[in-house]
C-alpha atoms as a PDB file:
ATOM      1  CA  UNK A   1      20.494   1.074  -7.546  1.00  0.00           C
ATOM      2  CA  UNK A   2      17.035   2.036  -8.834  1.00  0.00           C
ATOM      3  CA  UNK A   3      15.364  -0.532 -10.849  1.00  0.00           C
ATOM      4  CA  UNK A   4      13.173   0.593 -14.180  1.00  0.00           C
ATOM      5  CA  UNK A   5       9.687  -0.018 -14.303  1.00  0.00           C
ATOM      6  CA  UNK A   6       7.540   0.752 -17.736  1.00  0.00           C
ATOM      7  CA  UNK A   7       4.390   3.144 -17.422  1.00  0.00           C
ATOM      8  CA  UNK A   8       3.384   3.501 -20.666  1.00  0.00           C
ATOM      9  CA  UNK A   9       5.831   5.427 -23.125  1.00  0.00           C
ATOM     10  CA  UNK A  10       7.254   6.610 -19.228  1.00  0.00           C
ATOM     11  CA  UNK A  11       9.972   4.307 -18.185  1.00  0.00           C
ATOM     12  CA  UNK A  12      10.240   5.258 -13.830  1.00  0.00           C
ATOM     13  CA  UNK A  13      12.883   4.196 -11.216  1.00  0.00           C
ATOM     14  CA  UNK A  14      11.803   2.891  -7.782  1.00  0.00           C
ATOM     15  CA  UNK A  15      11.977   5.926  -5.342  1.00  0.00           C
ATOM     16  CA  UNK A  16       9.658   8.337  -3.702  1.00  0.00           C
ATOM     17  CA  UNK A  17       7.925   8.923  -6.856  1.00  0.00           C
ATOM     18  CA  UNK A  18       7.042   5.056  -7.035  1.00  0.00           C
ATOM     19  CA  UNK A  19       6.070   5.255  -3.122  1.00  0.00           C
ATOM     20  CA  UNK A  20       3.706   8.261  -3.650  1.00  0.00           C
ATOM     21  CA  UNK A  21       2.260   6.059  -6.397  1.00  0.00           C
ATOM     22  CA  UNK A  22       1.670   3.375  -3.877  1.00  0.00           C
ATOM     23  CA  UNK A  23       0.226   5.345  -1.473  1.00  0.00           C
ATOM     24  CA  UNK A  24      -2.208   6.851  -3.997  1.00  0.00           C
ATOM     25  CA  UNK A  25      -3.459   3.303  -4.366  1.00  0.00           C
ATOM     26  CA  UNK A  26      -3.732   2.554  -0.484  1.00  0.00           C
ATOM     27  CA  UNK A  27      -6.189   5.762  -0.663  1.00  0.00           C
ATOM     28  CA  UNK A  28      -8.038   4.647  -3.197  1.00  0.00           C
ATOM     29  CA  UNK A  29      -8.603   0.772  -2.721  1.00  0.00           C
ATOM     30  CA  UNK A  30     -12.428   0.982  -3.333  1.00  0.00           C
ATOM     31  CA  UNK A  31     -12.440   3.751  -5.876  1.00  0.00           C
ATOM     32  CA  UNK A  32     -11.645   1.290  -8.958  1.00  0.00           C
ATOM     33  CA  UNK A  33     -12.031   4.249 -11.512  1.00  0.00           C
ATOM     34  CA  UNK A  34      -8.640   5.858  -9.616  1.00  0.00           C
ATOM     35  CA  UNK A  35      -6.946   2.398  -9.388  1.00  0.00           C
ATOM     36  CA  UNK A  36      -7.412   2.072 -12.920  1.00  0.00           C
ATOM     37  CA  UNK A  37      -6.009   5.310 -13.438  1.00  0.00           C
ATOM     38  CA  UNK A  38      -2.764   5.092 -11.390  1.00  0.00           C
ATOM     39  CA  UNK A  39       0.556   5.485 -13.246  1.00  0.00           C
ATOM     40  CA  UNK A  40       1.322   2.031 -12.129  1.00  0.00           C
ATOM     41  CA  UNK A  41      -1.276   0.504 -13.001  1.00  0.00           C
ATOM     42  CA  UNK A  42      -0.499  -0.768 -16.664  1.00  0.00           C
ATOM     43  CA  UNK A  43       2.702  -2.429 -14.808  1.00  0.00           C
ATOM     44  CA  UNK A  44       1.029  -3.865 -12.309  1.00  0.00           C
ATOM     45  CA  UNK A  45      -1.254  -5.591 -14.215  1.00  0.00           C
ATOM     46  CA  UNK A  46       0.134  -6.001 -17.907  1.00  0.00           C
ATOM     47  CA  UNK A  47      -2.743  -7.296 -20.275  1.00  0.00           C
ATOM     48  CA  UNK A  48      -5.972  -6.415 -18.244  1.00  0.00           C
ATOM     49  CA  UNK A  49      -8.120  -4.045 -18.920  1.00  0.00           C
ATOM     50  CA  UNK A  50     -11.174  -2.421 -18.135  1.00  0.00           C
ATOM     51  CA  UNK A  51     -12.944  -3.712 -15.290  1.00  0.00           C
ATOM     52  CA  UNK A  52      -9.886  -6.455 -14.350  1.00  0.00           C
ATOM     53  CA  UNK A  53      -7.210  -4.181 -13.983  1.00  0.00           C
ATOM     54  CA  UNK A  54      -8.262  -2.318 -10.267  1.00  0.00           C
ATOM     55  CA  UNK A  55      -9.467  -5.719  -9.079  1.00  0.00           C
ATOM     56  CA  UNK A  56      -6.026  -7.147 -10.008  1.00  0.00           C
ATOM     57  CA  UNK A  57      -4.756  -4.242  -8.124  1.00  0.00           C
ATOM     58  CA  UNK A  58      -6.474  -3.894  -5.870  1.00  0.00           C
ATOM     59  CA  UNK A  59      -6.216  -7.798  -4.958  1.00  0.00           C
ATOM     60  CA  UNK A  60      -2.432  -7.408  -5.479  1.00  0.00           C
ATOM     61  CA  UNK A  61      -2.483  -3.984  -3.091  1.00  0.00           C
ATOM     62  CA  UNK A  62      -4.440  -6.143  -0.451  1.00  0.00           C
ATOM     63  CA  UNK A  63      -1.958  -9.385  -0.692  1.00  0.00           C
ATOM     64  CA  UNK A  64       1.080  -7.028   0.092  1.00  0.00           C
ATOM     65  CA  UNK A  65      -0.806  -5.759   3.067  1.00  0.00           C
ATOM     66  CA  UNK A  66      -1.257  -9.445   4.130  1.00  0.00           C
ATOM     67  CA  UNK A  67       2.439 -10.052   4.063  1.00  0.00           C
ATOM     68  CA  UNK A  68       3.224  -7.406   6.394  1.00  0.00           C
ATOM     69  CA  UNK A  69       1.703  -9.367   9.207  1.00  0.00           C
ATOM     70  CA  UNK A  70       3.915 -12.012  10.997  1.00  0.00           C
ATOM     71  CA  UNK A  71       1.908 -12.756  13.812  1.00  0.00           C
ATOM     72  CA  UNK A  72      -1.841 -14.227  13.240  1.00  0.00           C
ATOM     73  CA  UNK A  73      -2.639 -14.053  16.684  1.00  0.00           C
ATOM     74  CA  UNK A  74      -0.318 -10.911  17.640  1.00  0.00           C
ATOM     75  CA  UNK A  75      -3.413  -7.929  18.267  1.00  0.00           C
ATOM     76  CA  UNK A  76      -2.763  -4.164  16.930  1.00  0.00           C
ATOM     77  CA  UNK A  77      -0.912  -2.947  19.660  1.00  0.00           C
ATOM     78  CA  UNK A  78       2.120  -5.358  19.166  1.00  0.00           C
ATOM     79  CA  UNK A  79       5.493  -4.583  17.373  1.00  0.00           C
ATOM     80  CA  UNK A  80       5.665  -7.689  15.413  1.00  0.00           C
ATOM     81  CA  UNK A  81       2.525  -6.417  13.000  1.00  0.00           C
ATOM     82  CA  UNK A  82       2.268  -3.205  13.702  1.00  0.00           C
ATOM     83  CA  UNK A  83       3.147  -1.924   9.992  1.00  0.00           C
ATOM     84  CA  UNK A  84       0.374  -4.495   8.785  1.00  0.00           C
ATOM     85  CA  UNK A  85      -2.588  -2.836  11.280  1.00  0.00           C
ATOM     86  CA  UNK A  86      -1.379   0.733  10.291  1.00  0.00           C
ATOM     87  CA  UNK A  87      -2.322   0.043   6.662  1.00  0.00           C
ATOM     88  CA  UNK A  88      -5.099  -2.368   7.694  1.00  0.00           C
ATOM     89  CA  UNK A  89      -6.475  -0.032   9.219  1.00  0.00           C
ATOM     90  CA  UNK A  90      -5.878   2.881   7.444  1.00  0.00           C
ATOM     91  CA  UNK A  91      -6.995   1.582   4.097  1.00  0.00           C
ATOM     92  CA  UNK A  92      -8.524  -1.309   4.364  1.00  0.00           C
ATOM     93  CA  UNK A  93     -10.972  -0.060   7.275  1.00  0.00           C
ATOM     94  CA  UNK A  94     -10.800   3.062   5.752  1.00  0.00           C
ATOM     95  CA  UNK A  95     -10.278   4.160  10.053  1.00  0.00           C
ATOM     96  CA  UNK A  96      -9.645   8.336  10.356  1.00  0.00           C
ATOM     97  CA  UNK A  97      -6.255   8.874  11.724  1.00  0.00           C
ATOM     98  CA  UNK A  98      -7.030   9.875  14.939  1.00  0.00           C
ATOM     99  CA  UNK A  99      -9.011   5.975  15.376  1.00  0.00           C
ATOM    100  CA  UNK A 100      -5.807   4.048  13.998  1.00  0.00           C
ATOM    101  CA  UNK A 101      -3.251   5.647  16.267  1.00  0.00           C
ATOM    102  CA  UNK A 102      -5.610   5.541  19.168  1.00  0.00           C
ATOM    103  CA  UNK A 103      -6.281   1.488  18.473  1.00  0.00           C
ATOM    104  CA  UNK A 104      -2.585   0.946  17.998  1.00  0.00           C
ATOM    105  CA  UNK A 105      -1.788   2.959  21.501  1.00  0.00           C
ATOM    106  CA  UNK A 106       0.466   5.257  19.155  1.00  0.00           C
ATOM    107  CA  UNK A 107       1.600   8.761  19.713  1.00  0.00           C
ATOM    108  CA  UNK A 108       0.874  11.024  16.638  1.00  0.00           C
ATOM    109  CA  UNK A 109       4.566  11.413  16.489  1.00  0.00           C
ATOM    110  CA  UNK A 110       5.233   7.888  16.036  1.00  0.00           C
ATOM    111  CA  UNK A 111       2.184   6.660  14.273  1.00  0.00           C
ATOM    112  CA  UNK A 112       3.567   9.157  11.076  1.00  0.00           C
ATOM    113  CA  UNK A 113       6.674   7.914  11.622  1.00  0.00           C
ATOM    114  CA  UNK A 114       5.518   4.123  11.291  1.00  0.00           C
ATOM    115  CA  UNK A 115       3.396   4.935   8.445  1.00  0.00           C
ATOM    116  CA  UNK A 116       5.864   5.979   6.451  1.00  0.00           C
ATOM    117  CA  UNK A 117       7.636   2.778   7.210  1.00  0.00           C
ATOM    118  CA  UNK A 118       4.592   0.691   6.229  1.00  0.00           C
ATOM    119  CA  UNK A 119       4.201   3.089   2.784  1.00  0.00           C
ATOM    120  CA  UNK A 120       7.902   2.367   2.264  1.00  0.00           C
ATOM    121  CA  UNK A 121       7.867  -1.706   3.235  1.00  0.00           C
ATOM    122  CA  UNK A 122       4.827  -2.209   1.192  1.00  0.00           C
ATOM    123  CA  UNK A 123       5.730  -0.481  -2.052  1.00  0.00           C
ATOM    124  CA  UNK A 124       9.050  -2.737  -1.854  1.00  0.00           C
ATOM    125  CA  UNK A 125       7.169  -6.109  -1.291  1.00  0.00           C
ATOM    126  CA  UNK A 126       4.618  -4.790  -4.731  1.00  0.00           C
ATOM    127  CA  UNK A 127       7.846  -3.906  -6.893  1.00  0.00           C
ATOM    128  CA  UNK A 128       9.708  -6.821  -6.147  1.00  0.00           C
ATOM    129  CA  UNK A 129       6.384  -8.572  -6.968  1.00  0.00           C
END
């Protein structure tokens, strides 16, 4: 069961909707004018404005990332963190595509396949949040 969440006057359920939401943030974790401007973004940070909602974001975006690794001393090619370099990677490093899946030793194929795992693991870790 879908649980609400309260954008405004908009009242959402988690599902892909809330995921493409999330993933709009990953691709815009330095552009604080679009984190600000997120449909989330009033309920992920409730009571800031201006200039401290996207850093609250984009702090909170950047601490769900974190969670997704297991390993400290596991490198990118391993299983155990390998949704946490995807995104690390991706976002974070702001890497092309074609760098992140050659880094992780990833087919195209499977690199989509585990990014759409990491999009769906970390929107659960920020709504449960």
């Amino acid at each position: 069961m879908s649980l609400p969440y309260f954008c405004g006057a908009l009242m959402l359920t988690y599902d892909a909707e809330f995921e493409d939401h999330i993933r709009d943030l990953l691709s815009s974790l330095y552009d604080y004018l679009k984190l600000a401007d997120n449909p989330v973004a009033q309920s992920l940070a409730p009571g800031l404005s201006g200039n401290e909602r996207p850093g609250a974001i984009r702090r909170l975006v950047l601490s769900a990332i974190d969670e997704l690794r297991t390993e400290k001393s596991a490198g990118p090619v391993s299983r155990q963190n390998r949704l946490y370099h995807i995104l690390q990677l991706r976002y974070v490093e702001q890497q092309s595509t074609v760098d992140a899946l050659n880094q992780l030793a990833l087919s195209e194929r499977q690199y989509y396949r585990e990014h759409q795992r990491a999009i769906q693991t970390i929107s659960r870790i920020i709504w449960d949040e």
